[in-house]
N, C-alpha and C. Protein backbone atom coordinates (compact mmCIF):
# COMPACT_ATOMS: atom_id res chain seq x y z
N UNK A 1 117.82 -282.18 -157.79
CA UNK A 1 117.01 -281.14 -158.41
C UNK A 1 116.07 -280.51 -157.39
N UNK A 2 115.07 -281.30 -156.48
CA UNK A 2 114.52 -280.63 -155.51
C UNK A 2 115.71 -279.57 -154.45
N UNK A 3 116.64 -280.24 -153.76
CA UNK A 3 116.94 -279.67 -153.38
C UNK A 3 117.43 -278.38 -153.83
N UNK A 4 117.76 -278.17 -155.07
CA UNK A 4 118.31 -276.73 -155.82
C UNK A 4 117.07 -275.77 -156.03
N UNK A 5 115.56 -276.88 -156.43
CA UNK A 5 114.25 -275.53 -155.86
C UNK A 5 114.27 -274.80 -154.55
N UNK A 6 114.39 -276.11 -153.58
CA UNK A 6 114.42 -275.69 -152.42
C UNK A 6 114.89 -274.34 -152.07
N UNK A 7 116.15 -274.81 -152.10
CA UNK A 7 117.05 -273.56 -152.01
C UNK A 7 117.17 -272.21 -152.73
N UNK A 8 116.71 -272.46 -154.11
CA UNK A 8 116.12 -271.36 -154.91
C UNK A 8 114.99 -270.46 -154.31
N UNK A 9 113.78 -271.30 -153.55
CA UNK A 9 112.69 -270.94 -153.07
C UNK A 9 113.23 -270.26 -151.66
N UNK A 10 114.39 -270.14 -151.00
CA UNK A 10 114.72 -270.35 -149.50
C UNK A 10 115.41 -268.47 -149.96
N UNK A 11 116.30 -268.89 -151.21
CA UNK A 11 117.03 -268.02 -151.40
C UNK A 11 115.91 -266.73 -152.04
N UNK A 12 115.29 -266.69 -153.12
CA UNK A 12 114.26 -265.86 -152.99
C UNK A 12 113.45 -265.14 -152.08
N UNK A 13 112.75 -266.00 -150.65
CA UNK A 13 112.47 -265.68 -149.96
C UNK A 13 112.98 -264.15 -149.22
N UNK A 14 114.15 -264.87 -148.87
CA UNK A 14 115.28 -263.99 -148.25
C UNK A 14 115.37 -262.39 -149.29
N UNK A 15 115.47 -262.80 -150.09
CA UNK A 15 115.55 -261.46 -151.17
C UNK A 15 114.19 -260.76 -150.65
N UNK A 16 113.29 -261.40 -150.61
CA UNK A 16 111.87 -260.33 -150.61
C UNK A 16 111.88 -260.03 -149.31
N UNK A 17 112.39 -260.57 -147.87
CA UNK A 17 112.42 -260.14 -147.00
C UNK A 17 113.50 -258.61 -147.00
N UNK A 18 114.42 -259.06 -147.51
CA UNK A 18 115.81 -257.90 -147.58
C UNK A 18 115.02 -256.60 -148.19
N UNK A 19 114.56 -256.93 -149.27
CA UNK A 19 113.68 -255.73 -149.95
C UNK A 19 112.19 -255.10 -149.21
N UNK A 20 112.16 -255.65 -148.32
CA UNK A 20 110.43 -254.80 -147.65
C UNK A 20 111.50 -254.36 -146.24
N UNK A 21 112.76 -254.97 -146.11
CA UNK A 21 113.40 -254.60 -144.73
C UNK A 21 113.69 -253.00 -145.23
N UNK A 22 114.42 -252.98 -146.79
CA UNK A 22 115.34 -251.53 -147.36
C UNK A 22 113.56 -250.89 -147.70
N UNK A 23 112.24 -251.11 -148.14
CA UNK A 23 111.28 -250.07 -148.33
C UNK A 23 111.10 -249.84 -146.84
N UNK A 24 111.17 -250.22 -145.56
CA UNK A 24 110.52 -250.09 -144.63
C UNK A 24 111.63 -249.06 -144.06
N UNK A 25 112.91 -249.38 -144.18
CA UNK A 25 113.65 -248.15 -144.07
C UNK A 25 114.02 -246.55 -144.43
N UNK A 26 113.46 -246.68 -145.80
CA UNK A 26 113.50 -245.70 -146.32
C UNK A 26 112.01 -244.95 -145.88
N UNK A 27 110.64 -245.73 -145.85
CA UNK A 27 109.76 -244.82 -145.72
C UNK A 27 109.73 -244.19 -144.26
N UNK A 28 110.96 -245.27 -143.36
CA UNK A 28 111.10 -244.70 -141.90
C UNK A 28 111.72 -243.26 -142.04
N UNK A 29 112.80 -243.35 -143.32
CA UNK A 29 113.59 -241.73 -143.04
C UNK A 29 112.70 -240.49 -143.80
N UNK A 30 111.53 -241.46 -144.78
CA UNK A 30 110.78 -240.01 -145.36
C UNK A 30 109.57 -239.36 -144.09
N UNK A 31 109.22 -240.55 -142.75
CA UNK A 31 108.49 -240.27 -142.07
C UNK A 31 108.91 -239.16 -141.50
N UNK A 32 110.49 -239.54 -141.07
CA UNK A 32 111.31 -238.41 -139.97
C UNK A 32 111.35 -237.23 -140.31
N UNK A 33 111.93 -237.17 -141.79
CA UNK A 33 112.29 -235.74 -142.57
C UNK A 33 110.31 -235.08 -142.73
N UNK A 34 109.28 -235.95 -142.93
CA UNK A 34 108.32 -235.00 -143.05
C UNK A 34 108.00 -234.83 -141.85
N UNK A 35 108.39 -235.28 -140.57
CA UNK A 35 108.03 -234.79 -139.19
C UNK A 35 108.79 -233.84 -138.91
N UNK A 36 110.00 -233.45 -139.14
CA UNK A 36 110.91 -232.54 -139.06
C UNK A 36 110.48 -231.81 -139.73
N UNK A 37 109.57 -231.30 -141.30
CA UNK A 37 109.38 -230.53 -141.48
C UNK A 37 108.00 -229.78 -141.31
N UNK A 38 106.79 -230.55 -140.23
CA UNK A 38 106.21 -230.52 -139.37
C UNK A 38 104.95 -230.71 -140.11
N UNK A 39 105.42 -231.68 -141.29
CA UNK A 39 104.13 -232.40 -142.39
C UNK A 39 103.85 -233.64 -141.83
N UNK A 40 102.68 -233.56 -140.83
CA UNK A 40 102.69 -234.59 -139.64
C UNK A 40 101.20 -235.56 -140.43
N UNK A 41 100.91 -235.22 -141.55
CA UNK A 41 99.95 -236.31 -142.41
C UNK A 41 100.63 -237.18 -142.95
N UNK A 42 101.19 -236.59 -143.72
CA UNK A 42 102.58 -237.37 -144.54
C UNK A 42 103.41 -237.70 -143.34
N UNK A 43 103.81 -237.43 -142.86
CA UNK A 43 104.84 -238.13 -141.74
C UNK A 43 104.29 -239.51 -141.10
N UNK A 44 102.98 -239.83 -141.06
CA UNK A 44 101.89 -240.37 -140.09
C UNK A 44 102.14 -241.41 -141.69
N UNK A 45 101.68 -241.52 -142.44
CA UNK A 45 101.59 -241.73 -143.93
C UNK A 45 103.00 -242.63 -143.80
N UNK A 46 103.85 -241.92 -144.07
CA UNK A 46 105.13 -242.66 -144.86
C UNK A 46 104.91 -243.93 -143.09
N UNK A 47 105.36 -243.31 -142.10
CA UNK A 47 105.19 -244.43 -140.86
C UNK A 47 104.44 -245.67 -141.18
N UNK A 48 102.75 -245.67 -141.53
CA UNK A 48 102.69 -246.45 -141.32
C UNK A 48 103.35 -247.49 -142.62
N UNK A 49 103.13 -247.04 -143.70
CA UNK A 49 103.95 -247.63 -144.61
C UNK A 49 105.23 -248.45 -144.09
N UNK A 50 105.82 -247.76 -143.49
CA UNK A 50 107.13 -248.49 -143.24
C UNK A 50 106.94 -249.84 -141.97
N UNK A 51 105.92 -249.53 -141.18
CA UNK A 51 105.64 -250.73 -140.41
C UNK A 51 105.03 -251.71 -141.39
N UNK A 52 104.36 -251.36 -142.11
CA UNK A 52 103.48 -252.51 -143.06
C UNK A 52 104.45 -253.25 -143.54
N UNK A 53 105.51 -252.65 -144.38
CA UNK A 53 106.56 -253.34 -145.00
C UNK A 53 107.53 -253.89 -143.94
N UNK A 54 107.76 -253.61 -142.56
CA UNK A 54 108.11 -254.57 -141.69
C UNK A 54 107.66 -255.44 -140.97
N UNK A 55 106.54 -255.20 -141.29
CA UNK A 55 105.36 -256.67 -141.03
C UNK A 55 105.42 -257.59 -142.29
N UNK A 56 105.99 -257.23 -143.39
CA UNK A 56 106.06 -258.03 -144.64
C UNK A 56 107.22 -258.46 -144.58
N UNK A 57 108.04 -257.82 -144.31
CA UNK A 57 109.45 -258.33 -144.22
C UNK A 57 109.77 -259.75 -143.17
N UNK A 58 108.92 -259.27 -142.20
CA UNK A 58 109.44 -260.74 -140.98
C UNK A 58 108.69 -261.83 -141.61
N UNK A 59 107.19 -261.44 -142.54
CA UNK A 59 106.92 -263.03 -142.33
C UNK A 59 107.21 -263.55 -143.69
N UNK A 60 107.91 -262.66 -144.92
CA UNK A 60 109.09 -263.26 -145.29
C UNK A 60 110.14 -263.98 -144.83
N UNK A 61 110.48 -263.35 -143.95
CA UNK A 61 112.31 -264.57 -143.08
C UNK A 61 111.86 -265.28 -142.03
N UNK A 62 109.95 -265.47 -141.92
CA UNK A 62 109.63 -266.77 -141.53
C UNK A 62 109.12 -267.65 -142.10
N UNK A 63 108.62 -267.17 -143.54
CA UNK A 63 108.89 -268.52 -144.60
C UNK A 63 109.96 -269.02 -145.44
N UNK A 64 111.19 -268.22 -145.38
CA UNK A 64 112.34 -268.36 -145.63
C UNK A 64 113.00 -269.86 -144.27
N UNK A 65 112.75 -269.27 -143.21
CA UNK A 65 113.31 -269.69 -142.02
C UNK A 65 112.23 -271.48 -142.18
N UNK A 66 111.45 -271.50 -142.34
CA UNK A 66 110.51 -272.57 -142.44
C UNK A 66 111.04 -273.43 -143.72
N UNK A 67 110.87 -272.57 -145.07
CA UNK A 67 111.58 -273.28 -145.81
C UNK A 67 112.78 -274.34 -146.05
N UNK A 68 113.94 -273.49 -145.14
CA UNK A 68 115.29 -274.09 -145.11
C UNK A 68 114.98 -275.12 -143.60
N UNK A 69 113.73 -275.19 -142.48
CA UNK A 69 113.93 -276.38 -142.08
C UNK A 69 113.52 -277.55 -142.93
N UNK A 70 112.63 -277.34 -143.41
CA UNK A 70 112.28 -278.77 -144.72
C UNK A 70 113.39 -278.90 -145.33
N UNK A 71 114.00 -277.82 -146.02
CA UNK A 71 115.25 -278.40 -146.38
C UNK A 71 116.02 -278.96 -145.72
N UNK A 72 116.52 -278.71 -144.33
CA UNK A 72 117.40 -279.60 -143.41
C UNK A 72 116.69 -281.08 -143.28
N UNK A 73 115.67 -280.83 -143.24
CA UNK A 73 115.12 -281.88 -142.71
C UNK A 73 115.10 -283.31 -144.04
N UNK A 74 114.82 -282.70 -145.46
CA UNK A 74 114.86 -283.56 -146.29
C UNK A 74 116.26 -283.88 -146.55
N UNK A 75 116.92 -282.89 -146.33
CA UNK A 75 118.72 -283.70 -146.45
C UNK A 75 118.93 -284.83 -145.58
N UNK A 76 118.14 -284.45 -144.10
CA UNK A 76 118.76 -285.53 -143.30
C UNK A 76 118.40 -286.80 -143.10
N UNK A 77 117.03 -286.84 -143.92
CA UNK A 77 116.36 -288.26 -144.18
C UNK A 77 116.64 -288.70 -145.74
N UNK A 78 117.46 -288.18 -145.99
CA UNK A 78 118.40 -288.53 -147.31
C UNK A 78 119.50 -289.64 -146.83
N UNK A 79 120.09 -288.96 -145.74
CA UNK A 79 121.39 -289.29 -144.95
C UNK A 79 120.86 -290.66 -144.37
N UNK A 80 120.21 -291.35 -143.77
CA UNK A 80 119.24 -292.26 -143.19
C UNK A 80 119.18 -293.68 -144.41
């Protein structure tokens, strides 16, 4: 049973990383298109947005990444 939280918790993770990776992308292409259309507030705007959400995104898939070592780690002192 722990281990299926675990992994529930590991696998979630990952989801919220995937999802601030796809907002951080998209506010990257609304930055471009309002710099291209030389709306350089909003362009400045959607940017930093999209770094914020890729600053959210990594330290998502480093508590994801942290998660699944406890999980390795409690499997292998299972094994023991």
């Amino acid at each position: 049973m722990l281990d299926q939280n675990l992994n529930d918790k590991v696998i979630s993770l990952r989801r919220m990383s995937a999802e601030y990776y796809q907002k951080a992308a998209w506010n990257q292409l609304l930055a471009l298109d309002n710099y291209r259309e030389k709306n350089f507030e909003a362009a400045e705007r959607f940017a930093q947005l999209s770094f914020e959400d890729q600053m959210n995104a990594v330290e998502f898939a480093e508590l994801a990444d942290a998660e699944s070592l406890i999980f390795l780690d409690l499997n292998t002192e299972e094994e023991y």
